[in-house]
Protein backbone atom coordinates (compact mmCIF):
# COMPACT_ATOMS: atom_id res chain seq x y z
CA UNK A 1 35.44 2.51 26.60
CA UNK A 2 33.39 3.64 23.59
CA UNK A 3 29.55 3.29 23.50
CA UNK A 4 27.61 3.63 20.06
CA UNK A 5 23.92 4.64 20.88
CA UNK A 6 21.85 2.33 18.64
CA UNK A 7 19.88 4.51 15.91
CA UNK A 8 16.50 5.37 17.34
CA UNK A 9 13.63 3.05 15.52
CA UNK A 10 11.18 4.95 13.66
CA UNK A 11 7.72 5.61 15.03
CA UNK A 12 5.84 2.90 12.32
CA UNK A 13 8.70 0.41 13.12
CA UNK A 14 7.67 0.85 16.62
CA UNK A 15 3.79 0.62 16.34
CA UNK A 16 4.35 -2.46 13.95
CA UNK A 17 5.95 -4.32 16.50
CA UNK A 18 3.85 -2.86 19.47
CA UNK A 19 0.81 -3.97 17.37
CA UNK A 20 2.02 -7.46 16.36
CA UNK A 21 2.05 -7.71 20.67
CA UNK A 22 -1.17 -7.06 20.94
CA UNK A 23 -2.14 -9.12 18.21
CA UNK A 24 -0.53 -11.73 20.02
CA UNK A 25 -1.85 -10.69 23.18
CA UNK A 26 -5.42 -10.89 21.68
CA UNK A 27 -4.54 -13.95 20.64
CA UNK A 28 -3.53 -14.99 24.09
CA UNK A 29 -6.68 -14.63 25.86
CA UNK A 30 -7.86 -17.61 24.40
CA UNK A 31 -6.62 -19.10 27.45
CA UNK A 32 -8.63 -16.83 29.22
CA UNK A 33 -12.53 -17.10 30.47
CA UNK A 34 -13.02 -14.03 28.21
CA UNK A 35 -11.31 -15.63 24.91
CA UNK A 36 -14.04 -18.08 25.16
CA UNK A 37 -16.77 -16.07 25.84
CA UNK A 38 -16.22 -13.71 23.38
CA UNK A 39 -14.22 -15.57 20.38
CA UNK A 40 -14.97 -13.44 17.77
CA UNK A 41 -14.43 -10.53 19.45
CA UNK A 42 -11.00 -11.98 20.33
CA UNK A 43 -10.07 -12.98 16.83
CA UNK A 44 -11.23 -9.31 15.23
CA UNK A 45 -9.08 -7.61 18.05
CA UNK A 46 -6.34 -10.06 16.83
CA UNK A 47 -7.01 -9.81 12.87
CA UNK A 48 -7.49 -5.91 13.57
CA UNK A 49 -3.67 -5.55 15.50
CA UNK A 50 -2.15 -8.16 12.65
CA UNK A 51 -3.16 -5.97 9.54
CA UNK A 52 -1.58 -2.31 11.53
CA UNK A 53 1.24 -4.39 12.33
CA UNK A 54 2.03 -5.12 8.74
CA UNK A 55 0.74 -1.60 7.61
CA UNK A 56 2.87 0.35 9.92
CA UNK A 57 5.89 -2.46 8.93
CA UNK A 58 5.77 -1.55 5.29
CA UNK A 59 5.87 2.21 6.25
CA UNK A 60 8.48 1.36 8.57
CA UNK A 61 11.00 -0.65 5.70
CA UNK A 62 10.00 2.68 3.48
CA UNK A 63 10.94 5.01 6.04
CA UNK A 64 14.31 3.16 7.15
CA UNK A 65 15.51 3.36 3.42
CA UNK A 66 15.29 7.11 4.62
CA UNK A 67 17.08 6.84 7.55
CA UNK A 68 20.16 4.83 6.52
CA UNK A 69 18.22 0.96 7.89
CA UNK A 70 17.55 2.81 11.75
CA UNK A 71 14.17 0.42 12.32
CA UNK A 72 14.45 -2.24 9.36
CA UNK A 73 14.09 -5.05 11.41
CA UNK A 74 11.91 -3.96 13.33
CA UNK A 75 9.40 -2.84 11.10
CA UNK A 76 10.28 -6.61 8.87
CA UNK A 77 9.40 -8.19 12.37
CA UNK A 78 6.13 -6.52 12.49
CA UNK A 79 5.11 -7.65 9.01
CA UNK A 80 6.50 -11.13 9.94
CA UNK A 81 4.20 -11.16 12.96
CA UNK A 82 1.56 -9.69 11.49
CA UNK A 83 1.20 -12.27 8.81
CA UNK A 84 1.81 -14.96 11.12
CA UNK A 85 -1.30 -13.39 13.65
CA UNK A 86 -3.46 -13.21 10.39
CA UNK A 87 -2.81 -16.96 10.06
CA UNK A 88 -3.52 -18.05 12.82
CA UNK A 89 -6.96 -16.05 13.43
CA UNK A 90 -8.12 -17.52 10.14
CA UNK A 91 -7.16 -21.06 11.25
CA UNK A 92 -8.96 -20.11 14.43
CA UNK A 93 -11.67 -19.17 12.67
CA UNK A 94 -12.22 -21.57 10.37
CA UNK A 95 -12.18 -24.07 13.60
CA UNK A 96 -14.32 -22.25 15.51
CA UNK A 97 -16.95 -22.55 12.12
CA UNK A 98 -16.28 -26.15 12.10
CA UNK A 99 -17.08 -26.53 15.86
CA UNK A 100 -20.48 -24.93 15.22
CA UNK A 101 -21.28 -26.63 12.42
CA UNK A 102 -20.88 -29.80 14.35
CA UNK A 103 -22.80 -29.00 16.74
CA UNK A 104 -25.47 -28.33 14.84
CA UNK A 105 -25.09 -31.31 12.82
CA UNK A 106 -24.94 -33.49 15.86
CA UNK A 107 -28.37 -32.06 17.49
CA UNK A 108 -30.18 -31.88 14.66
């Protein structure tokens, strides 16, 4: 019985896609009392993990060239995710805006 170890991921392919899951984690706590407390806290924590993600992804991509593709996918993931968690925080945002805005509109 052979066993091929898998080629250790390198360490921006790994914060990539540790940072795109804490994007999405920040992202998460909107169902949580504190997402809605503290929305814009939640969405700059978010925005903040999304744009290391996709930094540490393109370092990642450049550094698996090096390293004959060990962490490729995972750094591409990150960047996927990333851009994805940017997305959605600016959708967020721009209904979070809109809510206020109505508000105001509707008690003035």
């Amino acid at each position: 019985m052979s066993t091929t170890a898998a080629a250790p991921l390198s360490r921006p392919a790994q914060a990539s896609v540790t940072m795109a899951g804490l994007a999405a984690l920040s992202l998460g706590s909107f169902a949580t009392v504190w997402g809605w407390l503290h929305p814009v806290m939640a969405l700059v924590a978010a925005a903040a993990c999304s744009l290391s993600a996709i930094a540490c992804g393109h370092i990642g991509r450049f550094r698996g060239k090096r390293l004959a593709g060990a962490g490729r996918r995972a750094a591409l993931l990150g960047i996927v995710l990333g851009w994805l968690g940017l997305t959605i925080c600016a959708v967020a945002l721009a209904l979070y805006l809109g809510l206020i805005v109505g508000v105001s509109l509707l008690l003035s």
